[in-house]
Protein backbone atom coordinates (compact mmCIF):
# COMPACT_ATOMS: atom_id res chain seq x y z
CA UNK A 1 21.63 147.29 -153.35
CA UNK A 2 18.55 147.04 -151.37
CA UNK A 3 15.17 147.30 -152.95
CA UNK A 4 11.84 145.94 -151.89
CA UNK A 5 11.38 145.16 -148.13
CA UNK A 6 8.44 144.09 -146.04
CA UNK A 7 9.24 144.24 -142.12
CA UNK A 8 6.57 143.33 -139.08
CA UNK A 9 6.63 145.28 -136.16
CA UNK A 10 4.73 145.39 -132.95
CA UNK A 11 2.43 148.62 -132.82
CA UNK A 12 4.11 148.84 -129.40
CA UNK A 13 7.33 149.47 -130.74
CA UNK A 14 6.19 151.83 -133.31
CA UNK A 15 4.47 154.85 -133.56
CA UNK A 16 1.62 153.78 -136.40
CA UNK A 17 -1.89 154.55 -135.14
CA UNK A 18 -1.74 158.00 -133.90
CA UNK A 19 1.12 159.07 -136.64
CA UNK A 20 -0.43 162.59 -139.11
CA UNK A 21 1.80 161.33 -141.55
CA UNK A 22 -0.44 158.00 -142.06
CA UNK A 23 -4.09 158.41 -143.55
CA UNK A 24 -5.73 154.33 -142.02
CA UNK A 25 -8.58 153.64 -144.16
CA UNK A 26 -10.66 150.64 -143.75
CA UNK A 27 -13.24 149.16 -145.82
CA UNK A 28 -16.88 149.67 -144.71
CA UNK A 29 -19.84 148.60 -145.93
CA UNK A 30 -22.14 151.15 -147.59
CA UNK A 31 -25.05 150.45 -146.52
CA UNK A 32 -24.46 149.92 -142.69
CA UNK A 33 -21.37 151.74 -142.46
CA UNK A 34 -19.45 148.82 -140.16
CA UNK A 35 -15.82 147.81 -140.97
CA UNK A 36 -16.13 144.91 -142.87
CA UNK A 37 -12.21 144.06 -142.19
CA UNK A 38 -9.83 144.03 -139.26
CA UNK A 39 -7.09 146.13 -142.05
CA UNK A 40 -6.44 149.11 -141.87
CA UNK A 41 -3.79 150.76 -145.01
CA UNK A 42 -1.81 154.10 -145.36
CA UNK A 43 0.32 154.71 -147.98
CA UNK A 44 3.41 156.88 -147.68
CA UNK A 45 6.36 157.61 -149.98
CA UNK A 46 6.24 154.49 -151.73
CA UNK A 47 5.79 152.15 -148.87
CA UNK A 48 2.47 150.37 -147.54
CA UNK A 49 1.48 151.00 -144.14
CA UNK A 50 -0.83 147.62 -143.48
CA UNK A 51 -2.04 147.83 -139.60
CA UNK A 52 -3.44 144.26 -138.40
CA UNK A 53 -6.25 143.79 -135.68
CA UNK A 54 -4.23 147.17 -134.16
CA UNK A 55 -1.78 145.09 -132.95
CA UNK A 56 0.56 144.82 -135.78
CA UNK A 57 1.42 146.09 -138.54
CA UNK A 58 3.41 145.08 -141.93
CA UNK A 59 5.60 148.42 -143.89
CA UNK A 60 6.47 147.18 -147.86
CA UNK A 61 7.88 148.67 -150.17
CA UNK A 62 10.77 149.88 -152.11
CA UNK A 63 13.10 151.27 -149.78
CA UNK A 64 14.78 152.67 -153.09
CA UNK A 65 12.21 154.79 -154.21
CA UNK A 66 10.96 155.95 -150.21
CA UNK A 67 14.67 157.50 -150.54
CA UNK A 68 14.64 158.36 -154.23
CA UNK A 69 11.64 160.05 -154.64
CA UNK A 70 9.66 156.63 -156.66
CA UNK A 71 13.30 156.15 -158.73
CA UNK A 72 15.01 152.84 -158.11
CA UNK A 73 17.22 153.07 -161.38
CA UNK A 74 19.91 154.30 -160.30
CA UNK A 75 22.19 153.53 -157.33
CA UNK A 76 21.62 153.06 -153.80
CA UNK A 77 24.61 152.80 -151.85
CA UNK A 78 25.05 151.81 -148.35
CA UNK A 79 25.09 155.19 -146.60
CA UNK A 80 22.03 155.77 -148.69
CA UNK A 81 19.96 152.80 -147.30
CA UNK A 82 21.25 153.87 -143.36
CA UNK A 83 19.94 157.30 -144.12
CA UNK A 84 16.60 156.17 -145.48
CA UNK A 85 16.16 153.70 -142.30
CA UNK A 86 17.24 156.30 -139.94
CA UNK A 87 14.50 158.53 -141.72
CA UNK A 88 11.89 155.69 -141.25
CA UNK A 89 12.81 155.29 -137.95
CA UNK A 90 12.22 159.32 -136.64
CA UNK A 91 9.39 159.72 -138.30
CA UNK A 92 7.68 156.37 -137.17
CA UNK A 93 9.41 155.69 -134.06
CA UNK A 94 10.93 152.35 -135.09
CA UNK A 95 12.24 150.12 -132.62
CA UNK A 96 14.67 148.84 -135.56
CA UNK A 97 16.07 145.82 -134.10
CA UNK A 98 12.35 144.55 -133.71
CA UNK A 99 11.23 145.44 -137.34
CA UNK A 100 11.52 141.62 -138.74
CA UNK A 101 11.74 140.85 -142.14
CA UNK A 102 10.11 139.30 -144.19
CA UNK A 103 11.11 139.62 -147.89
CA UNK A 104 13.83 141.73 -148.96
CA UNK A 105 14.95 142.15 -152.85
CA UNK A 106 18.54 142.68 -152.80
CA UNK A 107 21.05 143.21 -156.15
CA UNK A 108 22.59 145.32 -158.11
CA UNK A 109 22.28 148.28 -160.98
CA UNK A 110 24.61 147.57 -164.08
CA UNK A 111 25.75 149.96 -166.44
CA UNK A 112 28.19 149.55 -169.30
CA UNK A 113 28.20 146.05 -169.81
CA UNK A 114 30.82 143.85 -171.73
CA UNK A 115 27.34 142.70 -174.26
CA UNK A 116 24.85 144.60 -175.28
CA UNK A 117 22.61 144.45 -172.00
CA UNK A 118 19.05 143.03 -174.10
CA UNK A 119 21.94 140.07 -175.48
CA UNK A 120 23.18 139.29 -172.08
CA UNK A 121 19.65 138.34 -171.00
CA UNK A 122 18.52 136.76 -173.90
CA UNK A 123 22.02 134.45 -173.67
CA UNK A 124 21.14 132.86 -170.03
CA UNK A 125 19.99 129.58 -170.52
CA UNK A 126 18.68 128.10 -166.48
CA UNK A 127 19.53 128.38 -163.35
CA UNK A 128 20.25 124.84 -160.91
CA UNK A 129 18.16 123.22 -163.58
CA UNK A 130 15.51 125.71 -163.63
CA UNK A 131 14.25 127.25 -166.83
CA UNK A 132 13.76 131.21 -166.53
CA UNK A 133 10.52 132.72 -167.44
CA UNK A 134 9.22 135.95 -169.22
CA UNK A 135 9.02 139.33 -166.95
CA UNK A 136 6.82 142.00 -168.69
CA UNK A 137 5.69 145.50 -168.14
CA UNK A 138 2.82 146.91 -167.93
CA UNK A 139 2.68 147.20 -171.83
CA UNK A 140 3.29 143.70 -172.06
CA UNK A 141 6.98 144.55 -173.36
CA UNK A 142 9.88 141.55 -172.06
CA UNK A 143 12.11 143.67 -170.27
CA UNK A 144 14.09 140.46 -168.88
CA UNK A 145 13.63 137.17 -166.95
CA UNK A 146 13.14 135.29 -163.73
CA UNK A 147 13.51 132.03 -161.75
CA UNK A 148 11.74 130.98 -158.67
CA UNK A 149 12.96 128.27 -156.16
CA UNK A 150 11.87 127.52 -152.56
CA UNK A 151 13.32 130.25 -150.75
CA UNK A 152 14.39 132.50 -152.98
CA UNK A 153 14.15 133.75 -156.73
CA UNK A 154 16.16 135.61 -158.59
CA UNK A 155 15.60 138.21 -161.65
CA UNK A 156 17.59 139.53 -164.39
CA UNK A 157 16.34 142.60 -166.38
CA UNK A 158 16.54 146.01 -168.33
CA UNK A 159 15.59 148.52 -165.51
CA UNK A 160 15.92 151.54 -168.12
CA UNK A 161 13.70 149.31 -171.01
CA UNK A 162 11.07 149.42 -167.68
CA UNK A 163 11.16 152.94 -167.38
CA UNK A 164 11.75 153.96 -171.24
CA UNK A 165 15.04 155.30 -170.16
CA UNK A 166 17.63 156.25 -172.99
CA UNK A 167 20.36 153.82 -171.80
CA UNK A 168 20.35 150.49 -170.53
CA UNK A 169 20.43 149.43 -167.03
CA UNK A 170 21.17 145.97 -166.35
CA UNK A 171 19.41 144.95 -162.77
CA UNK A 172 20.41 141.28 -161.02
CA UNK A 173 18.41 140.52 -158.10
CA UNK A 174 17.56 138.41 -155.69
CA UNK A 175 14.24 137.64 -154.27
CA UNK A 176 14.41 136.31 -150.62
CA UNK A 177 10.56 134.88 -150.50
CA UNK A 178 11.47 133.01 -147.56
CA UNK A 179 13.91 134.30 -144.60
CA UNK A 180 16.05 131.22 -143.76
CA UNK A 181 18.73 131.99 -146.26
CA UNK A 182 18.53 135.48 -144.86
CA UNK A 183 18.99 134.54 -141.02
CA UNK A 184 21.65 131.94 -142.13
CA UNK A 185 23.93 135.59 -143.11
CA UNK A 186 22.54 136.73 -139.55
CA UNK A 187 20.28 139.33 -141.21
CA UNK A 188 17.03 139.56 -139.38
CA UNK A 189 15.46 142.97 -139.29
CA UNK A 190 15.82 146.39 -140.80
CA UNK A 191 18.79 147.54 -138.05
CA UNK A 192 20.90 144.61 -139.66
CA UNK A 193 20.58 146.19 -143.26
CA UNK A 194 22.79 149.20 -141.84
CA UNK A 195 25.51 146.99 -140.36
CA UNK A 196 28.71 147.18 -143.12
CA UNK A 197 29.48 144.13 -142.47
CA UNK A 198 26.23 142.15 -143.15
CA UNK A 199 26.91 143.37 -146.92
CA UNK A 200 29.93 141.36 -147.20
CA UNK A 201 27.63 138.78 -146.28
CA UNK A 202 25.39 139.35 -149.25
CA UNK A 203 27.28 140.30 -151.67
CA UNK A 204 29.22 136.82 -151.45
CA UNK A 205 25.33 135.39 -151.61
CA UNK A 206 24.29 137.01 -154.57
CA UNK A 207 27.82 136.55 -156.64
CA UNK A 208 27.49 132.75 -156.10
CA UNK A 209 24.07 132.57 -157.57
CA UNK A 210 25.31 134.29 -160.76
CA UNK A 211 27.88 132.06 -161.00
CA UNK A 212 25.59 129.48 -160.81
CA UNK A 213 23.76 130.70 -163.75
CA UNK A 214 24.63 128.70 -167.12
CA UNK A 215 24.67 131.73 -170.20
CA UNK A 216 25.54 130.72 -173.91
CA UNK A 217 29.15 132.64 -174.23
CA UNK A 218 28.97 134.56 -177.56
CA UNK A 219 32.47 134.34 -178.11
CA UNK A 220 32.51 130.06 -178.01
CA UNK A 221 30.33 130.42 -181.34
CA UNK A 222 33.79 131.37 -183.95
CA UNK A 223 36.16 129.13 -182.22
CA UNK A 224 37.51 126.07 -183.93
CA UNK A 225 35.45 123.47 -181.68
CA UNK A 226 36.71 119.69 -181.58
CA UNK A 227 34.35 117.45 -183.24
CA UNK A 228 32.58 115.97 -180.00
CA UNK A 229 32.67 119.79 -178.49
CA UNK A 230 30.86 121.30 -181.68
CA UNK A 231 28.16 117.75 -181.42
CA UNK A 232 27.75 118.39 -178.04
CA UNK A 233 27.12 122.48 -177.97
CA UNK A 234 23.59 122.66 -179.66
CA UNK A 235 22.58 120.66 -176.74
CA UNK A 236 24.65 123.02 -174.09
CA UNK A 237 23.16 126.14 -175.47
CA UNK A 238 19.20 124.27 -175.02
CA UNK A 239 17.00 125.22 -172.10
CA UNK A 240 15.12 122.62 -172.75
CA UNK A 241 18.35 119.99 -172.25
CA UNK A 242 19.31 120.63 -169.27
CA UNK A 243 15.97 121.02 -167.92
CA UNK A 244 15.37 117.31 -169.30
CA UNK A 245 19.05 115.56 -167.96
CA UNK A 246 18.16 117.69 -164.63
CA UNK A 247 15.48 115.69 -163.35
CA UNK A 248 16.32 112.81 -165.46
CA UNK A 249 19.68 112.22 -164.46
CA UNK A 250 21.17 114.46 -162.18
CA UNK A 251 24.83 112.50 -162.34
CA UNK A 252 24.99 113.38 -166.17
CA UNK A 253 23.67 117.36 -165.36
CA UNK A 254 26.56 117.41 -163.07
CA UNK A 255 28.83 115.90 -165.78
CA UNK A 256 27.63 117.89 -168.33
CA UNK A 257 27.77 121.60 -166.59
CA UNK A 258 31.17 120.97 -165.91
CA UNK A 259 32.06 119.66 -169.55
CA UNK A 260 31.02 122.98 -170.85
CA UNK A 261 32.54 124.90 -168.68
CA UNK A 262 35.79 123.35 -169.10
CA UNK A 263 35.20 123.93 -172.90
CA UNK A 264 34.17 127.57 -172.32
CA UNK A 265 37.31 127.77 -169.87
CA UNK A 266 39.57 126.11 -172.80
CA UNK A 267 39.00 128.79 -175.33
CA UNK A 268 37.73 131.55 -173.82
CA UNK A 269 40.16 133.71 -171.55
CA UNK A 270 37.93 135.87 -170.37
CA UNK A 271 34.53 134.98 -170.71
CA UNK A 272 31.18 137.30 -170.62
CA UNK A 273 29.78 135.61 -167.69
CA UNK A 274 33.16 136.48 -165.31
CA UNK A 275 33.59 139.81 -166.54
CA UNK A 276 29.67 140.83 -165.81
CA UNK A 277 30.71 139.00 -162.12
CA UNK A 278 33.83 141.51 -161.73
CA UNK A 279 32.01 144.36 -162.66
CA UNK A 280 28.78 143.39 -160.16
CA UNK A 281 31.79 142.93 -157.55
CA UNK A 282 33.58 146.61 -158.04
CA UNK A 283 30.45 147.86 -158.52
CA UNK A 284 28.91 146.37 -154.90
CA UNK A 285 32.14 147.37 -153.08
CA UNK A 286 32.02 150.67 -154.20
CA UNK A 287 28.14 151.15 -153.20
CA UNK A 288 28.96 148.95 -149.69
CA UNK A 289 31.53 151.76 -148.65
CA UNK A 290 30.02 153.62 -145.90
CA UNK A 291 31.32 157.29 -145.19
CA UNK A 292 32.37 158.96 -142.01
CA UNK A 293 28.80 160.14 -141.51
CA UNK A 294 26.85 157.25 -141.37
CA UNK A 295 29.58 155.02 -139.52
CA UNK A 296 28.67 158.04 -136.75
CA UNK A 297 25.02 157.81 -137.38
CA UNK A 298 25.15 153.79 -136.83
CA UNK A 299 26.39 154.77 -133.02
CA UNK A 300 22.84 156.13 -131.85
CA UNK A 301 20.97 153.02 -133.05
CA UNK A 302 20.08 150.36 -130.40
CA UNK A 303 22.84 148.14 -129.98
CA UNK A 304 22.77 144.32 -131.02
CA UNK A 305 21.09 141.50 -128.54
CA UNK A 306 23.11 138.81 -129.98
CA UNK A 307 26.77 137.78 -131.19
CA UNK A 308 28.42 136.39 -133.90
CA UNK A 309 29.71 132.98 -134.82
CA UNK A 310 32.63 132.65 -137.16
CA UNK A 311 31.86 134.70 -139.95
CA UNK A 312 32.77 132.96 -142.70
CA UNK A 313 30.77 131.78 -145.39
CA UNK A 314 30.05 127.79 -145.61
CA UNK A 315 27.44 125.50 -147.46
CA UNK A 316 25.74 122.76 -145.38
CA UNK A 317 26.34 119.19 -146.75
CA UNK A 318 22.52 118.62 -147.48
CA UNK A 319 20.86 122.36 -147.12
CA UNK A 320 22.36 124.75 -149.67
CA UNK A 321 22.35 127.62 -146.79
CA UNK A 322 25.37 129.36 -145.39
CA UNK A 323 26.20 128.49 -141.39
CA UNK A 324 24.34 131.19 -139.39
CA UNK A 325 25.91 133.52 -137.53
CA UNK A 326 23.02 134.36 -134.88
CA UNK A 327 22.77 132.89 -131.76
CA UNK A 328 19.73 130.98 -131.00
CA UNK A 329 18.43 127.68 -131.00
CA UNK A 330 19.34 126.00 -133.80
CA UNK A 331 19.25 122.50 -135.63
CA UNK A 332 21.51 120.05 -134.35
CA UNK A 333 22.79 119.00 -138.00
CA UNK A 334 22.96 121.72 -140.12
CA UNK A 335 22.89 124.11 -137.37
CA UNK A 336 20.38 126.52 -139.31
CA UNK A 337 18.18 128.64 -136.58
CA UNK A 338 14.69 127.09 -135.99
CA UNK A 339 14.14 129.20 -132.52
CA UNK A 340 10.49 129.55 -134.99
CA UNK A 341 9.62 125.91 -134.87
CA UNK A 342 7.90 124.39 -131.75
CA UNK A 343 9.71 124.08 -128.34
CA UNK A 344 11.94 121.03 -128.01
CA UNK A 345 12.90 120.45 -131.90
CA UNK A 346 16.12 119.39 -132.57
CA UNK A 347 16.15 119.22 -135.96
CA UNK A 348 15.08 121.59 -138.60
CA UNK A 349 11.47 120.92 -139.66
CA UNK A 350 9.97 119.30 -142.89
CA UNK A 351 7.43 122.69 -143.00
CA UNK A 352 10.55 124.98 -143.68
CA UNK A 353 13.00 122.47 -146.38
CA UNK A 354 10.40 120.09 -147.20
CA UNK A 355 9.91 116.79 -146.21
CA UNK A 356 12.61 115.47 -148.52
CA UNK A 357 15.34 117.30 -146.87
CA UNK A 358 13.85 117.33 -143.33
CA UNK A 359 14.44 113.55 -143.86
CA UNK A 360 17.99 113.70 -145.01
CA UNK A 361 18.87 115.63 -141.68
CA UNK A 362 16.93 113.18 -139.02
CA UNK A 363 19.02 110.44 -140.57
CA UNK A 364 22.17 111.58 -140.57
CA UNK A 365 21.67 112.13 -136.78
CA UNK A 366 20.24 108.50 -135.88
CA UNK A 367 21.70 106.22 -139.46
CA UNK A 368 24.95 105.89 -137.25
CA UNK A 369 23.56 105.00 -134.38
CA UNK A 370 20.91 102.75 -135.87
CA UNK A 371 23.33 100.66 -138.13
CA UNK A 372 25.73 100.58 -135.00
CA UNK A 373 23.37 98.53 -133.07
CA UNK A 374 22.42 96.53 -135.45
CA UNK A 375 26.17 95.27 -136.03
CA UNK A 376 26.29 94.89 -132.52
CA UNK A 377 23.09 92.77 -131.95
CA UNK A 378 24.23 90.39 -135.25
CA UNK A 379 27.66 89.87 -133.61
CA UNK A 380 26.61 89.21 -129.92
CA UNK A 381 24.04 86.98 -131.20
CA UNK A 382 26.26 84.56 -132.85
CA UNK A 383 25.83 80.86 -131.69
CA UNK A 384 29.42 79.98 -130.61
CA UNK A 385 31.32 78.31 -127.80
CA UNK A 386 32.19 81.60 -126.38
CA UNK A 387 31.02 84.89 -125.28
CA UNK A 388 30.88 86.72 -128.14
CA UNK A 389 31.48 89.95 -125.85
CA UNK A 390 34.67 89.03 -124.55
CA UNK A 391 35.36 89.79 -128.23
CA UNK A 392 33.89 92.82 -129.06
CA UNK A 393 35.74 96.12 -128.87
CA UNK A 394 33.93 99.53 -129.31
CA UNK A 395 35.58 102.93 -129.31
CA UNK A 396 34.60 105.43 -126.64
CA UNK A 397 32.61 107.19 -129.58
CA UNK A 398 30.56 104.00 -130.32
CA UNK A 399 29.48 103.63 -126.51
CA UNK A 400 28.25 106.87 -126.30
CA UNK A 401 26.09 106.06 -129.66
CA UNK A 402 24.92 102.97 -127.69
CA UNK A 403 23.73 104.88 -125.02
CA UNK A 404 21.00 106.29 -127.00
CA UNK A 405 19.18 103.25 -125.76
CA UNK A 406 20.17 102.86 -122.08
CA UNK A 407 17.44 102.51 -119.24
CA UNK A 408 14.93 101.11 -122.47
CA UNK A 409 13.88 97.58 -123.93
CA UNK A 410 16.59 98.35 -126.43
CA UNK A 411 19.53 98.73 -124.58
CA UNK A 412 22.62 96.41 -125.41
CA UNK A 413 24.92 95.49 -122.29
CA UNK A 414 28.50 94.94 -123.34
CA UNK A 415 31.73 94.26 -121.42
CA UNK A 416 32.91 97.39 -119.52
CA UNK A 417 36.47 97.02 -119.11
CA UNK A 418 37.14 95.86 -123.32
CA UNK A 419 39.58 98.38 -124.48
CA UNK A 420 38.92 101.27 -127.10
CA UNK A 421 39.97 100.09 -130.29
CA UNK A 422 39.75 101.79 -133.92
CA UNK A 423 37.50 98.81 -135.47
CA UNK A 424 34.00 97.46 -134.18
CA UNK A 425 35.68 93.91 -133.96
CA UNK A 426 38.86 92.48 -132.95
């Protein structure tokens, strides 16, 4: 399940410099012999030992092939992945729960699929709009494909066309390139990865981005199409389509995805695309079973310094991350963790979602209480006979909203004893 890692630690909580195991080269200059750079690099079993300023120091790799001996084609289970961290851990003196991620590949190894593996890849069409590109080897052989986003990307390939292995192996991963998604599942450093639970997590993560992946069913292609269905599917089986309606008109991508699915749904029992997601789903829980052994082993690691939230899985209205679990400070919209953005933010920052997004939250926090006061100011401003605020009504909601502004220039003064009432005006 897990593949590539790369984790920070503090060289205090590790034992890096003085370790036999680790060979620290640095480059020097010829000629004068000084270290031209503050890095210093070991290599060991697969994974890159990169020591910074001797303070830090960054291990990546494939924790796959550290276990495996440099195989990650076939599986890695769960009890697998707490044995190889419990390995890193003795011989480096880990402080796991402060060895921080920073990328992590996570998926899962496919054999015996309902297509012929090399069709499978060749029938996925995009991803959320996105077009997948070309991944090669290093004889400049396709061995599959791959999408990037903001925080994550994911890959689909042939693992045993990489390796020139007799049989296919069908690999679906995804890249987390950025760790917000990641914390959102309350996964934060390499002890999480041997918590069971976390895997539920993940595996829920990773089975809604291949459902969100559009494929050309193989099947659709000898059914007995209505006339507007068999018009519309040359354009539902184009990249280049929905690419185009995508950022031309998202309503009509929207429309459109569904439309196919429903035809896909109307002729198809049993389509490609949700047998591939059962099999990736018996597959996971059978690798995410741990044994006796390692649920003993997970006693002697250090113990968690936080708690959980409700552990179900949710999508934000305007951030397509799950609702963390981890305690912390966290935005006061989306309630996403930002305890890595300066002291005093309240909302999660235009640097991590992008300015776009950044904006969507600040509004929804102050468009309320903006548009609020600006009824309010229109109606007590009326030129009447009367006292326009003998007339108004707020609820005990809408007072608190008007509060934002008390003790400033802004501040409105309306009639204390009015009633609550359900409407702004009577």
């Amino acid at each position: 399940m897990i593949d590539f890692v790369k984790v920070q630690i503090n060289l205090a909580s590790a034992n890096i410099l003085d370790n036999d195991l680790l060979d620290l080269k640095s480059e020097v200059s010829n000629k004068t012999g000084e270290v031209i750079t503050s890095r210093k690099i070991a290599n060991f079993r697969n994974l890159k030992f990169t020591v910074i300023n001797d303070q830090h120091c960054y291990i990546s790799g494939s924790l796959h092939k550290y276990w495996h001996d440099g195989i990650n084609y076939d599986s890695f289970s769960i009890n697998e992945i707490v044995n190889a961290i419990n390995d890193l851990r003795d011989r480096f003196n880990i402080d796991l729960s402060q060895a921080e991620l920073r990328n992590l590949e996570v998926g899962v190894n496919l054999r015996e699929l309902p297509v012929p593996t090399g069709s499978f890849i060749r029938s996925v069409i995009i991803h959320k709009g996105e077009p997948f590109n070309r991944i090669k080897n290093l004889h400049r052989k396709s061995i599959g494909i791959e999408v990037y986003h903001q925080r994550y990307g994911i890959k689909i390939y042939d693992k045993g066309r990489q390796y020139s292995l007799p049989y296919p192996v069908l690999r679906f991963e995804i890249k987390f390139s950025k760790m917000h998604d990641l914390n959102a599942l309350g996964i934060y450093n390499l002890f999480d990865l041997c918590d069971p639970e976390n895997y539920k997590h993940l595996k829920k993560y990773v089975l809604d981005k291949f459902n969100e992946i559009l494929l050309i069913e193989p099947q659709l292609q000898k059914k007995k199409l209505k006339p507007v269905e068999e018009r519309n599917l040359p354009n539902y089986t184009n990249p280049k389509y929905w690419e185009n309606l995508k950022y031309g008109n998202p309503k009509n991508y929207d429309y459109h995805r569904k439309r196919y699915q429903q035809i896909i749904s109307n002729y198809i029992p049993y389509p490609v695309q949700t047998q591939v997601a059962d099999l990736m789903n018996k597959t996971w829980n059978k690798l995410a079973q741990p044994d006796e052994n390692t649920l003993a082993k997970l006693t002697t690691f250090r113990k968690k310094k936080f708690s959980h939230f409700n552990p179900s899985y949710k999508e934000l209205k305007y951030l397509n991350i799950p609702e963390p679990y981890k305690i912390g400070r966290r935005c006061k919209i989306t309630g996403i963790d930002i305890s890595d953005q300066r002291p005093g933010s309240k909302f999660i920052s235009a640097k991590n979602v992008g300015y776009k997004e950044a904006h969507k939250v600040r509004n929804q926090d102050s468009n309320p209480r903006n548009n609020l006061k600006r009824r309010v100011r229109k109606y007590i401003g009326c030129q009447t006979l009367f006292n326009m605020n003998d007339f108004l009504k707020l609820t005990k909601e809408q007072k608190e909203m008007l509060s934002f502004w008390k003790g400033t220039r802004h501040e409105i003064h309306i009639d204390s004893n009015a009633k609550p009432d359900e409407h702004l005006y009577r």
